[in-house]
PDB file of N, CA and C in Angstrom:
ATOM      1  N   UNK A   1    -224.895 -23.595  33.600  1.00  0.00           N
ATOM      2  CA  UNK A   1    -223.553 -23.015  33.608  1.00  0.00           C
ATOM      3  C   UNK A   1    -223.602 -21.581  33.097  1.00  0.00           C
ATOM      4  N   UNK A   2    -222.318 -20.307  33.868  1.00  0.00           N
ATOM      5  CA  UNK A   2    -222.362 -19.324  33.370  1.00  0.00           C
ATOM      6  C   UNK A   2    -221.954 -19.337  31.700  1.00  0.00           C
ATOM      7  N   UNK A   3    -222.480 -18.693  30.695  1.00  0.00           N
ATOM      8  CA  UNK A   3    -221.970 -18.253  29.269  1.00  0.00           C
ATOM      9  C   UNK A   3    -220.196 -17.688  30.019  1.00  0.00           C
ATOM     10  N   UNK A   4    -219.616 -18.408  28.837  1.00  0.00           N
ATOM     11  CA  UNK A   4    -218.483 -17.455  28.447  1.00  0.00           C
ATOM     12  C   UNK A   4    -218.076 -16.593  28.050  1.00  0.00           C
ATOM     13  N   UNK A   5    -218.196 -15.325  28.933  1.00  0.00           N
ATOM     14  CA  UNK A   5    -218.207 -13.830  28.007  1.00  0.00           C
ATOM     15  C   UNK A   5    -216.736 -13.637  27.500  1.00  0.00           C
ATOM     16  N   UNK A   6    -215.695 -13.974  28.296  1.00  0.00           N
ATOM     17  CA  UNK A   6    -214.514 -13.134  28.006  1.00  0.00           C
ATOM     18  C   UNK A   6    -214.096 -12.998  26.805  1.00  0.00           C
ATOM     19  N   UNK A   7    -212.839 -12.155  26.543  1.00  0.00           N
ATOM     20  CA  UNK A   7    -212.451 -11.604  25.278  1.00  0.00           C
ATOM     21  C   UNK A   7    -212.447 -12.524  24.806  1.00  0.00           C
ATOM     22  N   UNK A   8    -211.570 -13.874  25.074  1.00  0.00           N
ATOM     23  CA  UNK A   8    -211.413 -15.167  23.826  1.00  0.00           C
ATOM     24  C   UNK A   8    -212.885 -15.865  23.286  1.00  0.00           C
ATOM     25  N   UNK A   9    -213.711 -16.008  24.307  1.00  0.00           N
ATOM     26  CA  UNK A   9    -214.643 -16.606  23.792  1.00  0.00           C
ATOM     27  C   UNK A   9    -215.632 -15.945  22.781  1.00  0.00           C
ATOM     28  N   UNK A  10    -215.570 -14.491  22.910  1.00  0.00           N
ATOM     29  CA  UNK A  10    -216.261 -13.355  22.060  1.00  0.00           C
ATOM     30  C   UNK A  10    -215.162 -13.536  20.713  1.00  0.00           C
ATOM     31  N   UNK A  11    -214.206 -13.229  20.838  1.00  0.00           N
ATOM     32  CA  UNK A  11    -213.733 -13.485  19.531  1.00  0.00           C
ATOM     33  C   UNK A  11    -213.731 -14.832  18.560  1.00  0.00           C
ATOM     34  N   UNK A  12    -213.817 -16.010  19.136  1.00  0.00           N
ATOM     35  CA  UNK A  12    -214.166 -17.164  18.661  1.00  0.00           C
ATOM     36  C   UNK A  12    -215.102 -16.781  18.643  1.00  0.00           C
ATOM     37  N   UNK A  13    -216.308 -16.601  18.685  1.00  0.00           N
ATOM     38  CA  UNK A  13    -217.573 -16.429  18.332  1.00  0.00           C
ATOM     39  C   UNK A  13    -217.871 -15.906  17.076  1.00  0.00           C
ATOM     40  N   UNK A  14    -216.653 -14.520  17.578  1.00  0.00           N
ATOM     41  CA  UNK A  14    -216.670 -13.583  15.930  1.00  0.00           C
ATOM     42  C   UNK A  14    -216.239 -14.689  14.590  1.00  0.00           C
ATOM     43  N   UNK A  15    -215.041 -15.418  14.938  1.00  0.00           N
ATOM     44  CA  UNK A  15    -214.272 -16.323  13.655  1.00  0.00           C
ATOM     45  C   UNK A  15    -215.767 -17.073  13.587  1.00  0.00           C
ATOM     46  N   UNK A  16    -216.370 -17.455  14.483  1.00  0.00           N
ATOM     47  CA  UNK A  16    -216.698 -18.710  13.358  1.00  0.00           C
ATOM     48  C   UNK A  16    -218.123 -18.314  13.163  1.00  0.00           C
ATOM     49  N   UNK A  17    -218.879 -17.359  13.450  1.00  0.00           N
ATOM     50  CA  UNK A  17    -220.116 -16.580  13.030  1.00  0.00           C
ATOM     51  C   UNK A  17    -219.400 -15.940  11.313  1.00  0.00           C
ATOM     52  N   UNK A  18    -218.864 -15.653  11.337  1.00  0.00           N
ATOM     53  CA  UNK A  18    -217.731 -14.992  10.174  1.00  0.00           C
ATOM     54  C   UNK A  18    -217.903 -15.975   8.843  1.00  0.00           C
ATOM     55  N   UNK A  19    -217.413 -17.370   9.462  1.00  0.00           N
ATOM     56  CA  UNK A  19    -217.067 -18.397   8.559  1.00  0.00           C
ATOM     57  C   UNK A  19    -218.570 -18.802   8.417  1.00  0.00           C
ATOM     58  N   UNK A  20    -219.179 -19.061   9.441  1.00  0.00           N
ATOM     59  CA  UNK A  20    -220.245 -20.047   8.782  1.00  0.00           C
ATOM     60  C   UNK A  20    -221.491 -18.978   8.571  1.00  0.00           C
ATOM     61  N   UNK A  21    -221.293 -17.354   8.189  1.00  0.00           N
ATOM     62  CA  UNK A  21    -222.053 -16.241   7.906  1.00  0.00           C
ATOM     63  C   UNK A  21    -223.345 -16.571   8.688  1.00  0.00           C
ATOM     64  N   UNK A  22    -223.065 -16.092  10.239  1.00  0.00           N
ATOM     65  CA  UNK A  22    -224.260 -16.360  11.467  1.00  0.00           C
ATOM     66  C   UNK A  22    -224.232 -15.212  11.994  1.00  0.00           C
ATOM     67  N   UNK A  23    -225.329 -14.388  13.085  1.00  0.00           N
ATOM     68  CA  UNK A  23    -224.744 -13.474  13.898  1.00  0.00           C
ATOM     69  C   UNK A  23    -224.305 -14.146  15.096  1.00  0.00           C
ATOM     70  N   UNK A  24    -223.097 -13.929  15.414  1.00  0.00           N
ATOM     71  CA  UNK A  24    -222.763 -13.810  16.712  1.00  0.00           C
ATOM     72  C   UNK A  24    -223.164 -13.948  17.532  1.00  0.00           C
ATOM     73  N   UNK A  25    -224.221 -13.295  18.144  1.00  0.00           N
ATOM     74  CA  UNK A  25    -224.839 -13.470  18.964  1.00  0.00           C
ATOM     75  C   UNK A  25    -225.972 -14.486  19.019  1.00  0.00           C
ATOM     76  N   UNK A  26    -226.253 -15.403  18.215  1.00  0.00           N
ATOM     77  CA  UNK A  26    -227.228 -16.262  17.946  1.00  0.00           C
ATOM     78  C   UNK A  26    -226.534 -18.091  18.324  1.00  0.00           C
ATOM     79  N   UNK A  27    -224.839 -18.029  18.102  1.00  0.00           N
ATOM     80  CA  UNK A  27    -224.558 -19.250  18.679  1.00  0.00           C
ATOM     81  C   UNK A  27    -224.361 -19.572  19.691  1.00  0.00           C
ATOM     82  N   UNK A  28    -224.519 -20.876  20.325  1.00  0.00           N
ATOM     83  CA  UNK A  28    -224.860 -21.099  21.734  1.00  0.00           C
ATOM     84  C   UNK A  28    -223.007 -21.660  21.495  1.00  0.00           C
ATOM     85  N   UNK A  29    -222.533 -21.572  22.565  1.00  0.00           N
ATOM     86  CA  UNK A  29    -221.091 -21.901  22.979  1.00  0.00           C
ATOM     87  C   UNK A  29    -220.513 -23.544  23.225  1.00  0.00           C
ATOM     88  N   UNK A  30    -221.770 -24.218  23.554  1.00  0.00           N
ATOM     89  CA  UNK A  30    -222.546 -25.475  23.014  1.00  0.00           C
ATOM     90  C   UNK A  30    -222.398 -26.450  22.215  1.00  0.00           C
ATOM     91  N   UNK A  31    -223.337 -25.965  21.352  1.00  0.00           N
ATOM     92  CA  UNK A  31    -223.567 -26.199  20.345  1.00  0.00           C
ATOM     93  C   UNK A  31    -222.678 -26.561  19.129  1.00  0.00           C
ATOM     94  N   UNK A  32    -222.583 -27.837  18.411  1.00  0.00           N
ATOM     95  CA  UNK A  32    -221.652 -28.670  17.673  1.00  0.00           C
ATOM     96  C   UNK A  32    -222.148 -27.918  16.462  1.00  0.00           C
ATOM     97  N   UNK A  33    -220.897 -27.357  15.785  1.00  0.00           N
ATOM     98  CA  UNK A  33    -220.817 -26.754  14.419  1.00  0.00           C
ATOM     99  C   UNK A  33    -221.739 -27.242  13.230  1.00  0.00           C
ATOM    100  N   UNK A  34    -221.311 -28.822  13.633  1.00  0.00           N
ATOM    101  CA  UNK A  34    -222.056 -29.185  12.124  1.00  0.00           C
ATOM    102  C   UNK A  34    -223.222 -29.454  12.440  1.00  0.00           C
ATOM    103  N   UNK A  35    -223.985 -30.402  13.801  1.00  0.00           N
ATOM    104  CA  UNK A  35    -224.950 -30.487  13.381  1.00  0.00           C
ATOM    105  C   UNK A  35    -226.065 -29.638  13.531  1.00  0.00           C
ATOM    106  N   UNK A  36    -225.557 -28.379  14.907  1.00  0.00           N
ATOM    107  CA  UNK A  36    -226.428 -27.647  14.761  1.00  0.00           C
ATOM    108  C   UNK A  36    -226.634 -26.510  13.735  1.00  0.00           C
ATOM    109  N   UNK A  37    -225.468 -25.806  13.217  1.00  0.00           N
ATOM    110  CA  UNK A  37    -225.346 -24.555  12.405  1.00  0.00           C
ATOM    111  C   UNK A  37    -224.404 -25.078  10.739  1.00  0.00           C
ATOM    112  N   UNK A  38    -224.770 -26.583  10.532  1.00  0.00           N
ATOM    113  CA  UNK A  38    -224.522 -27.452   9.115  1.00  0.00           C
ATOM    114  C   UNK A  38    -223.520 -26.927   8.839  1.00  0.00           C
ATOM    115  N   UNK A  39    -222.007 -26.758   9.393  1.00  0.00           N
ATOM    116  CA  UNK A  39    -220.748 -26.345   8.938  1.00  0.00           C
ATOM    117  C   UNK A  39    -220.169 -27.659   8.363  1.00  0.00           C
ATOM    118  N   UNK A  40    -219.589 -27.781   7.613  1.00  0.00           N
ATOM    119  CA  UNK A  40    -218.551 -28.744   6.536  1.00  0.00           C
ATOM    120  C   UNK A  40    -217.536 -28.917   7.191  1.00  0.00           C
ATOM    121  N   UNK A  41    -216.136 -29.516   6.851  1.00  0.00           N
ATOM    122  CA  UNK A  41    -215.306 -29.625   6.973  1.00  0.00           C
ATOM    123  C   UNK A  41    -214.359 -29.114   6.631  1.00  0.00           C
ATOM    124  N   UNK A  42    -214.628 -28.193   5.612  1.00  0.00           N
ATOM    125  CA  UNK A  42    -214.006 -27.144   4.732  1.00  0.00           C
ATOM    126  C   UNK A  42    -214.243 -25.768   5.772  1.00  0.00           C
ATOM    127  N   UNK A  43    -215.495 -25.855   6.276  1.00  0.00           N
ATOM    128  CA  UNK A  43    -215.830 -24.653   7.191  1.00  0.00           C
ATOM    129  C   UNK A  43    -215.274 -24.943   8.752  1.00  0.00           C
ATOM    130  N   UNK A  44    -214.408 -25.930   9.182  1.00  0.00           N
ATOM    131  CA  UNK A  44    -214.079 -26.407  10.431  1.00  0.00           C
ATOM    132  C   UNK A  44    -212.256 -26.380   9.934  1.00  0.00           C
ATOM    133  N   UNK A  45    -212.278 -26.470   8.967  1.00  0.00           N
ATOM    134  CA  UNK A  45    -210.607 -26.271   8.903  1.00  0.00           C
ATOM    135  C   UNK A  45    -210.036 -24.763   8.969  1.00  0.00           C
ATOM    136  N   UNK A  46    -211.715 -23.969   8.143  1.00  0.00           N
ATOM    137  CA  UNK A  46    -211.037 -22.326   8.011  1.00  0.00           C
ATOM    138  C   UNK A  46    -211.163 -21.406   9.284  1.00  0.00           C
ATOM    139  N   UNK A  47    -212.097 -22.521  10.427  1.00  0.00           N
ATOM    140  CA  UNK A  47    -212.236 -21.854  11.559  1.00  0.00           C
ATOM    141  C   UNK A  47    -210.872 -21.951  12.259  1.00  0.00           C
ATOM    142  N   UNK A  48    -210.285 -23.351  12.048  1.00  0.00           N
ATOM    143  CA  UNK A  48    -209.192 -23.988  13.001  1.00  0.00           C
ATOM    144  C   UNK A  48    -207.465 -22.737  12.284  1.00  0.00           C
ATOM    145  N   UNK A  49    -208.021 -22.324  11.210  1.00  0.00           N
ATOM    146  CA  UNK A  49    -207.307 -21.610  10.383  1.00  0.00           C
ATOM    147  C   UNK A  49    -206.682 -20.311  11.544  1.00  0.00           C
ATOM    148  N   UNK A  50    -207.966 -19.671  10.995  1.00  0.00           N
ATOM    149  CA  UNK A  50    -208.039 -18.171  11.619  1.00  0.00           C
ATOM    150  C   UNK A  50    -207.455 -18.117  13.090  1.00  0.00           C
ATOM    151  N   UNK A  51    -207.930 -18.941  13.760  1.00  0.00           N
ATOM    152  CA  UNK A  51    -207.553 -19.153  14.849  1.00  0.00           C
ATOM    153  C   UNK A  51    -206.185 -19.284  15.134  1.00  0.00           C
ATOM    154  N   UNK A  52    -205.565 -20.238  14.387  1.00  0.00           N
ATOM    155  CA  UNK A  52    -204.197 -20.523  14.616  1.00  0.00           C
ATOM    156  C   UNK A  52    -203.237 -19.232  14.188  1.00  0.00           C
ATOM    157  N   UNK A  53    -203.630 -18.730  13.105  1.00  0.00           N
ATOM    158  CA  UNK A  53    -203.258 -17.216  12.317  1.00  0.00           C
ATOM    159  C   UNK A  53    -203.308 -16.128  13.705  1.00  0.00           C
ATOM    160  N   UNK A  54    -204.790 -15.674  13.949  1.00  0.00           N
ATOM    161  CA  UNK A  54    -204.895 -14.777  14.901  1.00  0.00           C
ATOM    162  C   UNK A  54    -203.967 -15.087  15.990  1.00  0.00           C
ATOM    163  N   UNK A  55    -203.979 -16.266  16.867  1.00  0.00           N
ATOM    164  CA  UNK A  55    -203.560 -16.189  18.029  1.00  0.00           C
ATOM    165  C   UNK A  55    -202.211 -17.124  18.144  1.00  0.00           C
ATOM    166  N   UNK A  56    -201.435 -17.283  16.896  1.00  0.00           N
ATOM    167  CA  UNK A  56    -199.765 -17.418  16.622  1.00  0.00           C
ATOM    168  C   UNK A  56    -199.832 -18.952  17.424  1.00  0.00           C
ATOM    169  N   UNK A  57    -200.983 -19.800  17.211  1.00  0.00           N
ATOM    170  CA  UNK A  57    -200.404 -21.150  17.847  1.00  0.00           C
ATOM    171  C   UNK A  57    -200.569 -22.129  17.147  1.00  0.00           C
ATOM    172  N   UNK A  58    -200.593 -22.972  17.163  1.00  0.00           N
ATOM    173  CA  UNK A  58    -201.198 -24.392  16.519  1.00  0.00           C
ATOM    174  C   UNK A  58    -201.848 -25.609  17.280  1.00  0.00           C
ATOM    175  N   UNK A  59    -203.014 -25.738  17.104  1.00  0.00           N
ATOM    176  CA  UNK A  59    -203.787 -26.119  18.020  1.00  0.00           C
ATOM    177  C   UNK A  59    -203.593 -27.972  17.694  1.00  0.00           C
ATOM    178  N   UNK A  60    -203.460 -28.815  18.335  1.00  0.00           N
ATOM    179  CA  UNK A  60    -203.165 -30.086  18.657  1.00  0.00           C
ATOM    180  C   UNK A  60    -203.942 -30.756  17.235  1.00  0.00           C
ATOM    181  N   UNK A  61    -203.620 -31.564  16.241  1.00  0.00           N
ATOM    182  CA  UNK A  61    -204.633 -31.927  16.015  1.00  0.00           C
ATOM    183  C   UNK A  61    -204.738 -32.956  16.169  1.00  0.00           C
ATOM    184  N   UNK A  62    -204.811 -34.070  17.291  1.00  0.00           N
ATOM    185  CA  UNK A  62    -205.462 -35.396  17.865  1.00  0.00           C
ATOM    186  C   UNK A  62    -206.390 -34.347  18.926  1.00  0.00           C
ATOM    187  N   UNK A  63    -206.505 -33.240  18.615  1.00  0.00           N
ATOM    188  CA  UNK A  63    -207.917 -32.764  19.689  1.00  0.00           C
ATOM    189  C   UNK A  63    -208.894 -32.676  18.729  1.00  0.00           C
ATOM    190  N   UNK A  64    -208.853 -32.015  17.248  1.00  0.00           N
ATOM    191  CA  UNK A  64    -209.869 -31.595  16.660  1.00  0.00           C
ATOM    192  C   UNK A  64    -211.276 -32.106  16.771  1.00  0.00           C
ATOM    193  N   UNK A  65    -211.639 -33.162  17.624  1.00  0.00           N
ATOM    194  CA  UNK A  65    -212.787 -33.251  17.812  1.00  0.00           C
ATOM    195  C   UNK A  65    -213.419 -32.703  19.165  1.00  0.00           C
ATOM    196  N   UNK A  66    -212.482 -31.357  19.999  1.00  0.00           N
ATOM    197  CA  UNK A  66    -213.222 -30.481  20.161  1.00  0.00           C
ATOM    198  C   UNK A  66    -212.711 -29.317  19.711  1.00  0.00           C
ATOM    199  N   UNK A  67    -213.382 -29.138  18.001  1.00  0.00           N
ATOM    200  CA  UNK A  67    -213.067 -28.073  17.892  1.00  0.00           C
ATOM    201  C   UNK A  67    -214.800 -27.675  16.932  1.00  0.00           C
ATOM    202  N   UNK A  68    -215.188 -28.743  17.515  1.00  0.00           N
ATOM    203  CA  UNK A  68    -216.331 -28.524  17.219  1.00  0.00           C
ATOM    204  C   UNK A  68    -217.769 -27.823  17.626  1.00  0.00           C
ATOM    205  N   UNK A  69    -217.158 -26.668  18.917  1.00  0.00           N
ATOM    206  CA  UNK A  69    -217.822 -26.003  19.507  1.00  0.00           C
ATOM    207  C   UNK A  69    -217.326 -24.394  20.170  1.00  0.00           C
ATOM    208  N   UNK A  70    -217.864 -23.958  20.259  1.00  0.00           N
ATOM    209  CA  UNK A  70    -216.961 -22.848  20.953  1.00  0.00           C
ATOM    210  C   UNK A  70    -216.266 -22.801  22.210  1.00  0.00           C
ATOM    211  N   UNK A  71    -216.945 -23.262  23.174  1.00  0.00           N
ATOM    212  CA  UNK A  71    -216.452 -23.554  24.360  1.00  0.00           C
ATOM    213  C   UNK A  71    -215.277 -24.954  24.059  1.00  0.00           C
ATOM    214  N   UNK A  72    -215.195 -25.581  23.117  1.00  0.00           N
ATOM    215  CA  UNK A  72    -214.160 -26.724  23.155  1.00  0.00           C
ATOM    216  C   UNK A  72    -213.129 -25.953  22.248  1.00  0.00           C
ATOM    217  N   UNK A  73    -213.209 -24.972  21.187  1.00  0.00           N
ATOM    218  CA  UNK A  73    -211.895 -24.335  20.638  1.00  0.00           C
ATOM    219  C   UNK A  73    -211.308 -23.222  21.970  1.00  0.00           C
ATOM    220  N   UNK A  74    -212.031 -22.911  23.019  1.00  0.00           N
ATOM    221  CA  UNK A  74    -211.659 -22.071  24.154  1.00  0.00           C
ATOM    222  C   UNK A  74    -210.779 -23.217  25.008  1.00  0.00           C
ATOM    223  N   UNK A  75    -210.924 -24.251  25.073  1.00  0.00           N
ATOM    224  CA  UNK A  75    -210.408 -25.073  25.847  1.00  0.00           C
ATOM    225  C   UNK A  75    -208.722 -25.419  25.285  1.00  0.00           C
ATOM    226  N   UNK A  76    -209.212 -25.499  23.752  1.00  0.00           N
ATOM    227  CA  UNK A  76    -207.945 -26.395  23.270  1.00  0.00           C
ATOM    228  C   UNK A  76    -207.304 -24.971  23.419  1.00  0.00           C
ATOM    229  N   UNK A  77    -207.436 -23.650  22.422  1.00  0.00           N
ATOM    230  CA  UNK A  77    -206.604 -22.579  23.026  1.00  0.00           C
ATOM    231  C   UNK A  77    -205.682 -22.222  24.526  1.00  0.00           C
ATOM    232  N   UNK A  78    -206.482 -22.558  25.302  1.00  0.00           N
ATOM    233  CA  UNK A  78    -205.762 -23.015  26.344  1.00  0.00           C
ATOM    234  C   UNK A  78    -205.044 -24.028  27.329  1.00  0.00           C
ATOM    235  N   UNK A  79    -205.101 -25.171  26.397  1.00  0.00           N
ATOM    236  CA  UNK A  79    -204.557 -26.381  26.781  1.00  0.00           C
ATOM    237  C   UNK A  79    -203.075 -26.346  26.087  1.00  0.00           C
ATOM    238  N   UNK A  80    -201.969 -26.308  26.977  1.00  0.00           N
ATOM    239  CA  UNK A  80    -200.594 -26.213  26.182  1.00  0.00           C
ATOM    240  C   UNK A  80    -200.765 -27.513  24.873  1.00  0.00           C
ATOM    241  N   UNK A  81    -200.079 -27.416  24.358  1.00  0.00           N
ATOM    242  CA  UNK A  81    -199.557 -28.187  22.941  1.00  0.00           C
ATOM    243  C   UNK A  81    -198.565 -28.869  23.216  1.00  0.00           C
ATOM    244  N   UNK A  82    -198.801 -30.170  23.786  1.00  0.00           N
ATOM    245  CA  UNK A  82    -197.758 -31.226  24.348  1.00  0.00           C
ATOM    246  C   UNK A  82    -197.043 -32.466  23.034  1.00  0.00           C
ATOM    247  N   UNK A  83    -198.093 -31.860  21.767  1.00  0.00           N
ATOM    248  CA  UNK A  83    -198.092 -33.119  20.439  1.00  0.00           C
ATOM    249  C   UNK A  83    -196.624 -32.084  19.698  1.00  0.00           C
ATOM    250  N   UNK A  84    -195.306 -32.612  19.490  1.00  0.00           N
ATOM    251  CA  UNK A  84    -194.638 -31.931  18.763  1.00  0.00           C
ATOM    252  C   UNK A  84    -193.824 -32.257  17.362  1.00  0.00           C
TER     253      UNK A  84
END
C-alpha cells in the first residue's frame, strides 16, 4: 500500500512522535503504539488529547481501539461521530 503523506497524516505523525519523543519520520503508519514504540495508556490518552484539541472534535470512544496506529487515528478523524 501507498504511505499516507497528506497534511493529516503528517501531522498525526508529528502529535504522536511528540508524545512518545520519536522522530517522525521513523514511525511506520502501521504500526500499534504500544507494542511496537511501548506507549502506555497515559501516552494514548495524551495523543487522543491533542488531537481532539488541535482539530476541535471528539473522536468516538467505542473506536479507541483504533487509535492505536496512525493510519487508524486518520480513519477515526474522518469517520463522522454518530456516538452522542
Amino acid at each position: 500500500t501507498m504511505p499516507n503523506t497528506d497534511h493529516t497524516t503528517q501531522h498525526l505523525r508529528t502529535i504522536v512522535a511528540t508524545i512518545l519523543d520519536l522522530d517522525p519520520n521513523t514511525l511506520d503508519n502501521d504500526q500499534d503504539f504500544i507494542t511496537t514504540y511501548h506507549a502506555d495508556s497515559l501516552n494514548l490518552i495524551e495523543i487522543i488529547a491533542q488531537i481532539e484539541k488541535h482539530y476541535h472534535t471528539q473522536l468516538p470512544l467505542n473506536e479507541h481501539h483504533h487509535t492505536r496506529t496512525i493510519n487508524g487515528l486518520h480513519t477515526l478523524l474522518h469517520t463522522p461521530n454518530t456516538t452522542n
